[in-house]
C-alpha atoms as a PDB file:
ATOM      1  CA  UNK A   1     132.590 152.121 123.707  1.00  0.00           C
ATOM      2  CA  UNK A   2     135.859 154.102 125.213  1.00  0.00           C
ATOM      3  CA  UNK A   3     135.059 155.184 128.459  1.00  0.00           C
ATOM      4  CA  UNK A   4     136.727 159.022 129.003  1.00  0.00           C
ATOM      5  CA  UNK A   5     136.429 161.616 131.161  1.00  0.00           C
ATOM      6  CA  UNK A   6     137.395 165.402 131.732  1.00  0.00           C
ATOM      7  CA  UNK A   7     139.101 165.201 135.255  1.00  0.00           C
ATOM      8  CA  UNK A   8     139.665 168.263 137.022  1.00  0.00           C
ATOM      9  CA  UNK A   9     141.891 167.285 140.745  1.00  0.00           C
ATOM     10  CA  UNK A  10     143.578 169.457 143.022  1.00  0.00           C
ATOM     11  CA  UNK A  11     143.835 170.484 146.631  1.00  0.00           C
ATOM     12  CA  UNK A  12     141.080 170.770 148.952  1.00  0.00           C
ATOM     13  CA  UNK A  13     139.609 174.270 149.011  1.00  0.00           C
ATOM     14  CA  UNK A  14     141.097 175.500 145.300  1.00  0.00           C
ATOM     15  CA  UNK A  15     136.781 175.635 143.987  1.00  0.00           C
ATOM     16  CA  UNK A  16     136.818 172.207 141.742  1.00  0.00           C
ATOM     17  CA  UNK A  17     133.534 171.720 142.859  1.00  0.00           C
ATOM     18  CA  UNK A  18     132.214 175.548 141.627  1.00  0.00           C
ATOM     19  CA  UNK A  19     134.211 175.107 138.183  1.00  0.00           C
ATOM     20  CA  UNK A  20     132.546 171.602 137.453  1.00  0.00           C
ATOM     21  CA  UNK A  21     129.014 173.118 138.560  1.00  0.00           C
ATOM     22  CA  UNK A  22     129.617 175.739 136.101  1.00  0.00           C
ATOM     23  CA  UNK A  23     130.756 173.738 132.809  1.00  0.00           C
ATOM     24  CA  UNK A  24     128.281 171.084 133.684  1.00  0.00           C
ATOM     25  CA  UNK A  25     125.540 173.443 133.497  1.00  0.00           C
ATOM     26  CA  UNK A  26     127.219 175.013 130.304  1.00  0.00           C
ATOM     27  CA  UNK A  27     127.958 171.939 128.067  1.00  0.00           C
ATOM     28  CA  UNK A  28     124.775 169.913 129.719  1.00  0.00           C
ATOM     29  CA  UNK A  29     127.784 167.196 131.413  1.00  0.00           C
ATOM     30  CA  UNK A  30     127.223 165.141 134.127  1.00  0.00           C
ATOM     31  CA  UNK A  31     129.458 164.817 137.348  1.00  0.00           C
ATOM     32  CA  UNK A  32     131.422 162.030 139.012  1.00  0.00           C
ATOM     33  CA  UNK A  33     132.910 162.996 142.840  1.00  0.00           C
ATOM     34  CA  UNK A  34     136.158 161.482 143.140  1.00  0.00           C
ATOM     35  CA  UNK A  35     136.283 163.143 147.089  1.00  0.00           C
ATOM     36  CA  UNK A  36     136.175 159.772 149.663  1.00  0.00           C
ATOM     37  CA  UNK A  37     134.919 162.241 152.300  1.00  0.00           C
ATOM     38  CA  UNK A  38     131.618 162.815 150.016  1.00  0.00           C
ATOM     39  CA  UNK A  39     130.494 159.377 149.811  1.00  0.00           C
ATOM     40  CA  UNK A  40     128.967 160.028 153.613  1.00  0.00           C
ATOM     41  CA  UNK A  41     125.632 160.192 153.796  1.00  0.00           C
ATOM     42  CA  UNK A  42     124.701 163.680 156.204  1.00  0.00           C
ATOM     43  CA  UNK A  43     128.248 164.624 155.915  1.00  0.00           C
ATOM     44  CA  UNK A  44     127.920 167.670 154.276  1.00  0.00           C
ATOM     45  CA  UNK A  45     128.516 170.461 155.944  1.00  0.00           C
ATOM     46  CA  UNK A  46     132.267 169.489 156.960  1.00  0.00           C
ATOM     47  CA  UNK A  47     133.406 168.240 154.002  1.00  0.00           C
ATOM     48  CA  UNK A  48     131.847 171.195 151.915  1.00  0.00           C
ATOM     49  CA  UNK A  49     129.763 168.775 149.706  1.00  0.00           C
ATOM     50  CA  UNK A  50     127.548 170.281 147.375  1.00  0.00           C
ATOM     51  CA  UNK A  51     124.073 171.334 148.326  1.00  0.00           C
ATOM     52  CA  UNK A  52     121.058 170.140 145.969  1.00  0.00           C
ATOM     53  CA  UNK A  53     120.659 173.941 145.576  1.00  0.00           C
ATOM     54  CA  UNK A  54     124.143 174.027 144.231  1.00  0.00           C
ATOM     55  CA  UNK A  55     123.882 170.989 141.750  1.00  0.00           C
ATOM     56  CA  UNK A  56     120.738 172.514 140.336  1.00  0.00           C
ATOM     57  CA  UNK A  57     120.088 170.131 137.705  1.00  0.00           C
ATOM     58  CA  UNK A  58     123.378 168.614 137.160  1.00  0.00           C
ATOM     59  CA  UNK A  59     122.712 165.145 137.900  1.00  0.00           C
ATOM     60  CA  UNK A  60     125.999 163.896 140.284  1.00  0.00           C
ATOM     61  CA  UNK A  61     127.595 160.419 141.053  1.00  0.00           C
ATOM     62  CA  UNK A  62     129.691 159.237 143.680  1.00  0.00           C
ATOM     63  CA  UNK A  63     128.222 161.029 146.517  1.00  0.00           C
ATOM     64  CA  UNK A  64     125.557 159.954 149.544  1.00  0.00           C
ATOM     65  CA  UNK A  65     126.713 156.391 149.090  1.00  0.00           C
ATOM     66  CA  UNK A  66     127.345 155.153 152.789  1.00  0.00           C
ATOM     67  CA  UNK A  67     126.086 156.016 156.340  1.00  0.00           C
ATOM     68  CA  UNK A  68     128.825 157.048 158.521  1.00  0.00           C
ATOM     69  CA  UNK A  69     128.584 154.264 160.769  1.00  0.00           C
ATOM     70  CA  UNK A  70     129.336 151.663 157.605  1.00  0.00           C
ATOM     71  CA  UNK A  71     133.239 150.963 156.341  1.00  0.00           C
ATOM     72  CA  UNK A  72     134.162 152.015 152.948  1.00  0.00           C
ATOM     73  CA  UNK A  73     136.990 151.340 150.499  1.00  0.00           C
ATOM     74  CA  UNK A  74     138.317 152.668 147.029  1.00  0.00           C
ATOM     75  CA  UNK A  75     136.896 149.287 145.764  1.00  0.00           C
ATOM     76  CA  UNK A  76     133.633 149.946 146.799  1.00  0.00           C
ATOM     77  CA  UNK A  77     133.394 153.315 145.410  1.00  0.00           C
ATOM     78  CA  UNK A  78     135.357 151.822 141.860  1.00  0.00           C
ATOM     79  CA  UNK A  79     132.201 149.791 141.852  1.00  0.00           C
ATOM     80  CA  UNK A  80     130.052 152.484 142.237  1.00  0.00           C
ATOM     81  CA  UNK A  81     131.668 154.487 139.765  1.00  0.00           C
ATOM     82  CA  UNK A  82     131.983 151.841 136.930  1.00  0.00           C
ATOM     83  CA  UNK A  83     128.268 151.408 137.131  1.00  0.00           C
ATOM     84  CA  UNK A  84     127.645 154.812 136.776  1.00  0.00           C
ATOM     85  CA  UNK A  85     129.907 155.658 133.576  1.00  0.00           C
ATOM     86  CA  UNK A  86     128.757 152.261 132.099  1.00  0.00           C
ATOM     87  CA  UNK A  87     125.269 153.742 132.641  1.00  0.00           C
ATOM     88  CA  UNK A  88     125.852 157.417 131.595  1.00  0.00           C
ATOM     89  CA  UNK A  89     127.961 156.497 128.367  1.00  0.00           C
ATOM     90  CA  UNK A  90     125.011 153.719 127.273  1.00  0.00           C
ATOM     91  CA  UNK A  91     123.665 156.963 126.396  1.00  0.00           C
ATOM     92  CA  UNK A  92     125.639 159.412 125.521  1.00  0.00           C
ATOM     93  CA  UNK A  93     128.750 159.695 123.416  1.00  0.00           C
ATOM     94  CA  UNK A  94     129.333 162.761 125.647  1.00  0.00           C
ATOM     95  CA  UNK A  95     132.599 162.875 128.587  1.00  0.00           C
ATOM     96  CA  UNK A  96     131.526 163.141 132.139  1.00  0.00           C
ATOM     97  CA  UNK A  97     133.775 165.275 134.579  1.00  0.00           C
ATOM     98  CA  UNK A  98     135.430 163.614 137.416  1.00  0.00           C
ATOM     99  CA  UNK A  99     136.299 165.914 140.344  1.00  0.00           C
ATOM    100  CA  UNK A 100     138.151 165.665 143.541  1.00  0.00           C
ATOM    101  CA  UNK A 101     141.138 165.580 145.482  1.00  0.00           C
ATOM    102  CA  UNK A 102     141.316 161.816 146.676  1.00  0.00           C
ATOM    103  CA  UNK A 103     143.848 160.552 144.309  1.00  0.00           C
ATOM    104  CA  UNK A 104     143.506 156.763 144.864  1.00  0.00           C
ATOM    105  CA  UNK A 105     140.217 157.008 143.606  1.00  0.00           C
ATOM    106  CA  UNK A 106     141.586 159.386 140.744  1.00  0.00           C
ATOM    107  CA  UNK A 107     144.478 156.896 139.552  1.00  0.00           C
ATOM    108  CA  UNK A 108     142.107 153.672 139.893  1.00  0.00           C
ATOM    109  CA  UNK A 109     139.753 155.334 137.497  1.00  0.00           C
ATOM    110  CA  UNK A 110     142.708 155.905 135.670  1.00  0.00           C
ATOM    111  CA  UNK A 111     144.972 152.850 135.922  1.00  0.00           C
ATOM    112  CA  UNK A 112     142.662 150.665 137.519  1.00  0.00           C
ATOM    113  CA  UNK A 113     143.168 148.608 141.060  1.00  0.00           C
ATOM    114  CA  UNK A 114     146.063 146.931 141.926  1.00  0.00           C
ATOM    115  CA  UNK A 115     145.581 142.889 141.586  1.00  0.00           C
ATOM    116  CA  UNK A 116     143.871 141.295 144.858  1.00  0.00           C
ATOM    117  CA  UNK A 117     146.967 138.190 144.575  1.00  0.00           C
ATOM    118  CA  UNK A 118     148.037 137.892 147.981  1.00  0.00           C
ATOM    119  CA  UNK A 119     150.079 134.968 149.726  1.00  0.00           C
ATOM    120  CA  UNK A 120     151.233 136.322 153.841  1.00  0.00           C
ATOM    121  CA  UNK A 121     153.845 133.880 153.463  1.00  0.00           C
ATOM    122  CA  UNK A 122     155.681 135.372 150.606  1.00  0.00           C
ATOM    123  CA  UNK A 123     155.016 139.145 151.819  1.00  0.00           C
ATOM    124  CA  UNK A 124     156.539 138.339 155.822  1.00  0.00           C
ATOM    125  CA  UNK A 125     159.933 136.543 153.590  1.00  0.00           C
ATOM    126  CA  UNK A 126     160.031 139.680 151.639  1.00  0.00           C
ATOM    127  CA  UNK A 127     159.696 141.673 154.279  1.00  0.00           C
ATOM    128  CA  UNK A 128     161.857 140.114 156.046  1.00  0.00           C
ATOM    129  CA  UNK A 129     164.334 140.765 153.322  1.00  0.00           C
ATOM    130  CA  UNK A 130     163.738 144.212 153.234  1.00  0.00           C
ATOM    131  CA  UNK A 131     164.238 144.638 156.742  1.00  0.00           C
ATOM    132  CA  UNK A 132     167.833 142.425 156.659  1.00  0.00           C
ATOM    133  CA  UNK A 133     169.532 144.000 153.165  1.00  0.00           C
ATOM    134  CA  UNK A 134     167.294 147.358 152.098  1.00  0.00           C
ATOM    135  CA  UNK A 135     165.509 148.706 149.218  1.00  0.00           C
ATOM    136  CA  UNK A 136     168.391 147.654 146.972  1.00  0.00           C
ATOM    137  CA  UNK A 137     167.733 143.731 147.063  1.00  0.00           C
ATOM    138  CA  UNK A 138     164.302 144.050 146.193  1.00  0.00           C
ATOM    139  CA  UNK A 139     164.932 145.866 143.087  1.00  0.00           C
ATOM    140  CA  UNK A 140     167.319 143.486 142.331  1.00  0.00           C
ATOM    141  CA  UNK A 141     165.156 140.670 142.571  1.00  0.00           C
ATOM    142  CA  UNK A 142     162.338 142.012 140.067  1.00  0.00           C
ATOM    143  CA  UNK A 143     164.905 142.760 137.661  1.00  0.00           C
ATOM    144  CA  UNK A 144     165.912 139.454 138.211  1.00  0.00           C
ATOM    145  CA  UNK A 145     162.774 137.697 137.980  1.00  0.00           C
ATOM    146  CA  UNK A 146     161.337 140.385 135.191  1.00  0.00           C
ATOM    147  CA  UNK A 147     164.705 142.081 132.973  1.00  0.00           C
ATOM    148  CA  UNK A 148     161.613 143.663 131.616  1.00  0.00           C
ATOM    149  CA  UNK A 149     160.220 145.412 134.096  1.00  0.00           C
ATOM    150  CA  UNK A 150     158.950 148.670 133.647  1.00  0.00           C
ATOM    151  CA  UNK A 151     162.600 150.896 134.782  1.00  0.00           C
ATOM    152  CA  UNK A 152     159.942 152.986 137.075  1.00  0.00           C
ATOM    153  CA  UNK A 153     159.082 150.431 138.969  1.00  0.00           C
ATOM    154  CA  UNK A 154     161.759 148.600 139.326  1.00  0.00           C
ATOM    155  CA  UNK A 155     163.854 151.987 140.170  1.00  0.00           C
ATOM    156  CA  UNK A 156     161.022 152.780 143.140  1.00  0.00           C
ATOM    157  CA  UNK A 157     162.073 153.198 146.491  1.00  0.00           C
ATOM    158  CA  UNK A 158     158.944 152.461 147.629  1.00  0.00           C
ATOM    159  CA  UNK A 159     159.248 149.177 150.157  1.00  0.00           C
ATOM    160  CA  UNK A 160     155.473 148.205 150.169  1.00  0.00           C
ATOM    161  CA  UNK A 161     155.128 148.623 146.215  1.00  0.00           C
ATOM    162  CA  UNK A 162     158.548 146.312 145.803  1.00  0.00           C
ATOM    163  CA  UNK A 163     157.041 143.673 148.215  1.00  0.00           C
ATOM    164  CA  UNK A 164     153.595 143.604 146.257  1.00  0.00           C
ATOM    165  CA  UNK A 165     155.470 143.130 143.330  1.00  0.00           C
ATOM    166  CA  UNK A 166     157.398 140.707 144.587  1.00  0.00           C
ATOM    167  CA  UNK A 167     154.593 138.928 145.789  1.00  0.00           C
ATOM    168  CA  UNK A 168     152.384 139.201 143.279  1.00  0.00           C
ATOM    169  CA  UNK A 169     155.355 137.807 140.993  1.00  0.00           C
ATOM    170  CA  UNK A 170     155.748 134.742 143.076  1.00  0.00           C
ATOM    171  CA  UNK A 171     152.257 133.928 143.127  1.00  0.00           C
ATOM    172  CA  UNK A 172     151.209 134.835 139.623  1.00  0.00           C
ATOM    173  CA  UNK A 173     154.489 134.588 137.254  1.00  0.00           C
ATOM    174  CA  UNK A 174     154.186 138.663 136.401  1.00  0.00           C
ATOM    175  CA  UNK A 175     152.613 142.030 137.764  1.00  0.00           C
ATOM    176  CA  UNK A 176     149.451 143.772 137.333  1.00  0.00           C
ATOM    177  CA  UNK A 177     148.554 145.080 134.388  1.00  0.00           C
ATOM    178  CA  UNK A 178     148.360 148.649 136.332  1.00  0.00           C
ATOM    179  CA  UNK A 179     151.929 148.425 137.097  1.00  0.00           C
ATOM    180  CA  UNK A 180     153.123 147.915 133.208  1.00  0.00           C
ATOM    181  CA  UNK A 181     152.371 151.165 131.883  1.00  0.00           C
ATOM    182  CA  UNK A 182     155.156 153.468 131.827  1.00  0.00           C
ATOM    183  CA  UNK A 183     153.090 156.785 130.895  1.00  0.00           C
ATOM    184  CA  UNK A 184     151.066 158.099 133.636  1.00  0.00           C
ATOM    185  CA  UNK A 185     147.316 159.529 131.919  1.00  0.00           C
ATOM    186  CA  UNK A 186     147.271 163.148 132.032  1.00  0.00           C
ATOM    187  CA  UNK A 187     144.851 165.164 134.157  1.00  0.00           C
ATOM    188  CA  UNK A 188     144.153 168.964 134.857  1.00  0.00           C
ATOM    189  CA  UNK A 189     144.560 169.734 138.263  1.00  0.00           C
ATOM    190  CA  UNK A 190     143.450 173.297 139.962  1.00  0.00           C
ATOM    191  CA  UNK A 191     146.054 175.026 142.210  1.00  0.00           C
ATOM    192  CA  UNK A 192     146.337 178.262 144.269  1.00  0.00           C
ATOM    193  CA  UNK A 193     149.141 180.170 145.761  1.00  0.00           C
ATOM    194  CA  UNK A 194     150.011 178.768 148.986  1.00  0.00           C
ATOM    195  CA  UNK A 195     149.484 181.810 151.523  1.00  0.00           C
ATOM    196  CA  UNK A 196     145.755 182.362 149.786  1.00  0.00           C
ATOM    197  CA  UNK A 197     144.911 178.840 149.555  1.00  0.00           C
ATOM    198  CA  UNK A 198     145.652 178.858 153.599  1.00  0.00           C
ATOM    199  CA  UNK A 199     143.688 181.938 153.640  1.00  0.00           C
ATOM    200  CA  UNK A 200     140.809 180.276 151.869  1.00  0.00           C
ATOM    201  CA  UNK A 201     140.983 177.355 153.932  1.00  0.00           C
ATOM    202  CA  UNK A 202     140.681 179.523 157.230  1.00  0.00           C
ATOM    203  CA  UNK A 203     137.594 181.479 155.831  1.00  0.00           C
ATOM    204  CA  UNK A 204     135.790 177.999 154.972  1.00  0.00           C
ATOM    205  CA  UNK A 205     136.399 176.548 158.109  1.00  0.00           C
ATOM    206  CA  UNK A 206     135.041 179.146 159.882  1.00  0.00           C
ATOM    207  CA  UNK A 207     131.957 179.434 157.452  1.00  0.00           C
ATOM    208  CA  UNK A 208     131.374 175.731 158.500  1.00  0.00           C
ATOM    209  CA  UNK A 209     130.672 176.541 161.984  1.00  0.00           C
ATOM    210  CA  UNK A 210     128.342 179.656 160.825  1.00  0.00           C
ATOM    211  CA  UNK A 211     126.186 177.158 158.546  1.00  0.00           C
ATOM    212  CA  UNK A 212     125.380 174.865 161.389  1.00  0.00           C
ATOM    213  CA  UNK A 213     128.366 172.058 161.207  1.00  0.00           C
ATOM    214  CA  UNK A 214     127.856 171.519 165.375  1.00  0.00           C
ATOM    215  CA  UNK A 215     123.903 170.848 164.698  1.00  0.00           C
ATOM    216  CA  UNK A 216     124.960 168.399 161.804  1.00  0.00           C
ATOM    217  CA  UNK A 217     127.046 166.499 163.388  1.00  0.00           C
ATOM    218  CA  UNK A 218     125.057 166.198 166.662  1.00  0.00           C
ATOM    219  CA  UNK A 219     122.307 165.366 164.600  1.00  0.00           C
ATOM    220  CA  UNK A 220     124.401 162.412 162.868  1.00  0.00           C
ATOM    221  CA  UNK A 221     125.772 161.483 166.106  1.00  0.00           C
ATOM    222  CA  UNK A 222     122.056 160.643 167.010  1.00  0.00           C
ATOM    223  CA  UNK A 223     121.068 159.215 164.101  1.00  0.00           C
ATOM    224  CA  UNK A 224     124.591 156.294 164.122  1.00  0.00           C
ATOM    225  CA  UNK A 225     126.026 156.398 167.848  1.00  0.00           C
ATOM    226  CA  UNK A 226     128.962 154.169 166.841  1.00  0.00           C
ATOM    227  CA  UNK A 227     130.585 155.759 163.304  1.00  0.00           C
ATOM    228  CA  UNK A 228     133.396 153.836 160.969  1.00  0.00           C
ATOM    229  CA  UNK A 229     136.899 155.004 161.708  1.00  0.00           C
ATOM    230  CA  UNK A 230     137.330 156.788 158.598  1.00  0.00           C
ATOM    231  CA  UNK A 231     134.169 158.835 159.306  1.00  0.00           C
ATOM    232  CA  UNK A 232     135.486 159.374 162.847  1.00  0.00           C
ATOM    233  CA  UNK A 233     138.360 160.999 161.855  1.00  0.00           C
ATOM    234  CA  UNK A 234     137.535 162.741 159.335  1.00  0.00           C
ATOM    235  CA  UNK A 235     138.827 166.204 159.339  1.00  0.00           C
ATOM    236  CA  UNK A 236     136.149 168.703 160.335  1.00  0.00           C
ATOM    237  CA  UNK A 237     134.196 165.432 161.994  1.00  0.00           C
ATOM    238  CA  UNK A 238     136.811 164.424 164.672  1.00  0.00           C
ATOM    239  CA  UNK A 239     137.351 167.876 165.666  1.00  0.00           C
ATOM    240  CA  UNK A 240     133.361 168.701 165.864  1.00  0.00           C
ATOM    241  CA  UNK A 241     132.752 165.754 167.566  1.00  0.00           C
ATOM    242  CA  UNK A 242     134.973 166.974 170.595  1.00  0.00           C
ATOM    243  CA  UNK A 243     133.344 169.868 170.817  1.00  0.00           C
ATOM    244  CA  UNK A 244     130.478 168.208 171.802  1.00  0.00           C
ATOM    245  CA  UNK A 245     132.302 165.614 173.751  1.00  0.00           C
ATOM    246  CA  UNK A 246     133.513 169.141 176.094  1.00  0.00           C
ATOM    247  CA  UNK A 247     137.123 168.400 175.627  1.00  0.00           C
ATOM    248  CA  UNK A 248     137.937 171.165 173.483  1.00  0.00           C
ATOM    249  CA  UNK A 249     136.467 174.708 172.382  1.00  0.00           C
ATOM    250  CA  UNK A 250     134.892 176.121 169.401  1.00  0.00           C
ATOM    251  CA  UNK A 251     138.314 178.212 168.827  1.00  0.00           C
ATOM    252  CA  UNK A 252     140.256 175.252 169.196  1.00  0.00           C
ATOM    253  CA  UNK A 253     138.439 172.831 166.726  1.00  0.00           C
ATOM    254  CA  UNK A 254     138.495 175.760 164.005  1.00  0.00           C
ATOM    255  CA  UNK A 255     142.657 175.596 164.431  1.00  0.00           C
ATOM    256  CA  UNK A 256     142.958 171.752 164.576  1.00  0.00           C
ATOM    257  CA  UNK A 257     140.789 171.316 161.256  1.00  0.00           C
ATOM    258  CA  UNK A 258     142.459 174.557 159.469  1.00  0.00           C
ATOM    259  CA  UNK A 259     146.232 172.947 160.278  1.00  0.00           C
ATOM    260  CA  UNK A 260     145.198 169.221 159.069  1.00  0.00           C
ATOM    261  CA  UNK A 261     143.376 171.038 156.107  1.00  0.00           C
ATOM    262  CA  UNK A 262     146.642 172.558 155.294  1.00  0.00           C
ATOM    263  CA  UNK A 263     148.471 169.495 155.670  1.00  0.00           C
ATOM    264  CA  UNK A 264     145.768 167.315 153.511  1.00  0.00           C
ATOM    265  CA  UNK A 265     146.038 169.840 150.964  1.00  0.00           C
ATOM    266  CA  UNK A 266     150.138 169.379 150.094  1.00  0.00           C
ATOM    267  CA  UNK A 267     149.662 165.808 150.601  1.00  0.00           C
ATOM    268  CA  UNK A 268     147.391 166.209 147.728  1.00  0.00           C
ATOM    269  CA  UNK A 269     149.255 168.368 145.278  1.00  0.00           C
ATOM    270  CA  UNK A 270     152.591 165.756 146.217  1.00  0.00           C
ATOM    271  CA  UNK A 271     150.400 163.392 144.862  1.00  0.00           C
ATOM    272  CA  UNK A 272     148.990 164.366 141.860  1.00  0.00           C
ATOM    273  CA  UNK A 273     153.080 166.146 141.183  1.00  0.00           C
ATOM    274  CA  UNK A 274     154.353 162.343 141.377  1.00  0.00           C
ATOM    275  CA  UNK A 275     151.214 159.942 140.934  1.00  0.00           C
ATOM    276  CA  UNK A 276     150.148 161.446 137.830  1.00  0.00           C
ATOM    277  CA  UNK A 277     151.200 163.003 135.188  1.00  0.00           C
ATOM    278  CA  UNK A 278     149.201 166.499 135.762  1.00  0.00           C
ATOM    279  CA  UNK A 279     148.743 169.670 133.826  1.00  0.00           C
ATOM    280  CA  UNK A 280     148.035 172.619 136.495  1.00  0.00           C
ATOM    281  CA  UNK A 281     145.757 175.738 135.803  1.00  0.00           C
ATOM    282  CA  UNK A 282     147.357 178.372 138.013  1.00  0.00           C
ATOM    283  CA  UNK A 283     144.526 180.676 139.356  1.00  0.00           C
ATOM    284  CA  UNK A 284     144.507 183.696 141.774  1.00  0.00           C
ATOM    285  CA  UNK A 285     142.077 184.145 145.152  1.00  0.00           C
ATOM    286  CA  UNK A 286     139.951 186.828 143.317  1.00  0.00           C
ATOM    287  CA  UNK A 287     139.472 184.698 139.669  1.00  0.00           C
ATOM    288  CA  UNK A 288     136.284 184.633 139.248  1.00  0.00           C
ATOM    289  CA  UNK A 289     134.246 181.048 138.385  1.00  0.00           C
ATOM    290  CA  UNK A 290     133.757 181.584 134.960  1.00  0.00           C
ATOM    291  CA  UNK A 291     137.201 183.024 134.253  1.00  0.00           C
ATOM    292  CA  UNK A 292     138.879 179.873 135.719  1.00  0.00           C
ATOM    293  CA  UNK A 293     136.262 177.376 133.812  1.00  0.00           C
ATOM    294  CA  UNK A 294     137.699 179.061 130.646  1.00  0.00           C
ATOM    295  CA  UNK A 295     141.503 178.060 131.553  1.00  0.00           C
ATOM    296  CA  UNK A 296     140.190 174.617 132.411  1.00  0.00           C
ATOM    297  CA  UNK A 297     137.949 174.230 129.060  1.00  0.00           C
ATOM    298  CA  UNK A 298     141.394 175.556 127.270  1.00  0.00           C
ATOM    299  CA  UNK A 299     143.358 173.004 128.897  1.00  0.00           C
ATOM    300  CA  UNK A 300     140.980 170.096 128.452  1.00  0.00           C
ATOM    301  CA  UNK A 301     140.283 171.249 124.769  1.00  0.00           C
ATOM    302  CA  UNK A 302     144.159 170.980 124.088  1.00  0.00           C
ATOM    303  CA  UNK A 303     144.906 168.018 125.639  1.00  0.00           C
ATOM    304  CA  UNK A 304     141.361 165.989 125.072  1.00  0.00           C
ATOM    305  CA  UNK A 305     139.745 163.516 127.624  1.00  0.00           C
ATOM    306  CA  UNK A 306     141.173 160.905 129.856  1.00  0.00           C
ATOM    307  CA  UNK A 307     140.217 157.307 129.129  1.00  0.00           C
ATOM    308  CA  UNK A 308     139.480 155.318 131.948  1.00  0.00           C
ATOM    309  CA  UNK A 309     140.507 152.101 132.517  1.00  0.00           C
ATOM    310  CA  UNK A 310     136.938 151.019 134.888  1.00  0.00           C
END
């Protein structure tokens, strides 16, 4: 069976969440998170994770999958999410929706995970090489080694991508299968005019602090005294967590987590504008749910599901 999906990405704070909610419960779909902040288990407040009110009976993947004080990579949650696809297609012929803004986990659905071939030596010479003669050399060594090579790739100016190709090259005669495809799958993203999405970003900060984020995340702080990096400094979480500490105010944690919002949310739409190959649904502040869910369905409908490669 083809594994597919109807992915709906975008920045933090457009309302993927409320638009999924809403179809699922329409078409009777099931939900995969694609957010790395929602895997935490407690963190729910700050990173505006769906309440079990809110999922109703839409049955969700992806989420509550690690205690803050555990690590957690994108091949950990790939894991995760190929068992539960494998699972929910066994029995229906049905697409799930994927939703989120963390567009690793996005494109390894999508393209799957780079290759785990890895030799130090070979990586510090092409470094090395990088370092001594530029960009340049290194795509003039894949071409050498591959005239084949996907024009994309070998056109990058990417340093760390030419190095693991380079690498991986050396060690394994070729490059990962993710890195051969020249079309990029296509997926729907939300996005929002960039004065109301800060707007909106503001106003859902500040609800965070009205709904109780300090007593969550004292209460977590209890619960795992010593928390992974990545759930350290996680926006909202960092911030919170020096309120407590008494090194800054209330005030001054609802600024910090609105400006690195802000900031997370254009690194997201740069990445879904270059990383994928993404069809956008425009929206205003005031659309309502259902009125956006329509422009999504439209857009799905016309450009049918995403197959993942899991």
């Amino acid at each position: 069976m083809l594994h597919n999906a109807w992915i709906l990405a975008g920045a933090t704070a457009t309302g993927k969440s409320s638009v999924c909610q809403h179809i699922a419960e329409r078409m009777d779909l099931k939900i995969l998170s694609a957010d790395s902040m929602l895997v935490y288990k407690g963190m729910d407040i700050g990173t505006a994770k769906p309440s079990t009110g809110e999922r109703g009976d839409v049955p969700y993947f992806g989420i509550d999958l690690v205690t803050p004080d555990r690590p957690f990579s994108t091949g950990t949650w790939m894991d995760a999410a190929r068992s539960a696809i494998r699972s929910i297609q066994s029995s229906t012929e049905k697409p799930l929706i994927v939703t989120g803004g963390t567009g690793l986990y996005i494109k390894a659905l999508t393209s799957g995970l780079e290759s785990e071939v890895a030799d130090p030596e070979i990586r510090c010479r092409w470094k090395e090489t990088f370092q001594k003669e530029g960009v340049r050399r290194l795509q003039d060594e894949i071409r050498k080694r591959l005239p084949e090579c996907p024009p994309a790739l070998a056109d990058s100016t990417n340093p760390r991508r030419l190095i693991r190709a380079l690498e991986h090259i050396e060690v394994s005669g070729g490059l990962p299968d993710n890195w051969k495809r020249d079309e990029k799958p296509v997926i729907t993203a939300l996005t929002l005019p960039r004065k109301q999405l800060h707007a909106r970003i503001l106003r859902r900060v500040k609800a965070m602090f009205d709904q109780g984020l300090l007593e969550e995340v004292h209460q977590l702080k209890e619960l795992y005294p010593v928390w992974s990096v990545t759930a350290s400094r996680a926006i909202g979480y960092e911030e919170t967590l020096a309120v407590l500490a008494g090194t800054i105010t209330q005030d001054e944690a609802v600024e910090r987590i609105s400006m690195r919002t802000r900031q997370l949310a254009k690194r997201q739409e740069t990445w879904f504008r270059h990383q994928q190959s993404t069809i956008w649904c425009t929206m205003e502040d005031g659309d309502c749910v259902e009125s956006i869910a329509e422009k999504v369905l439209s857009l799905w409908n016309k450009h049918g599901p995403t197959k993942l490669k899991i």
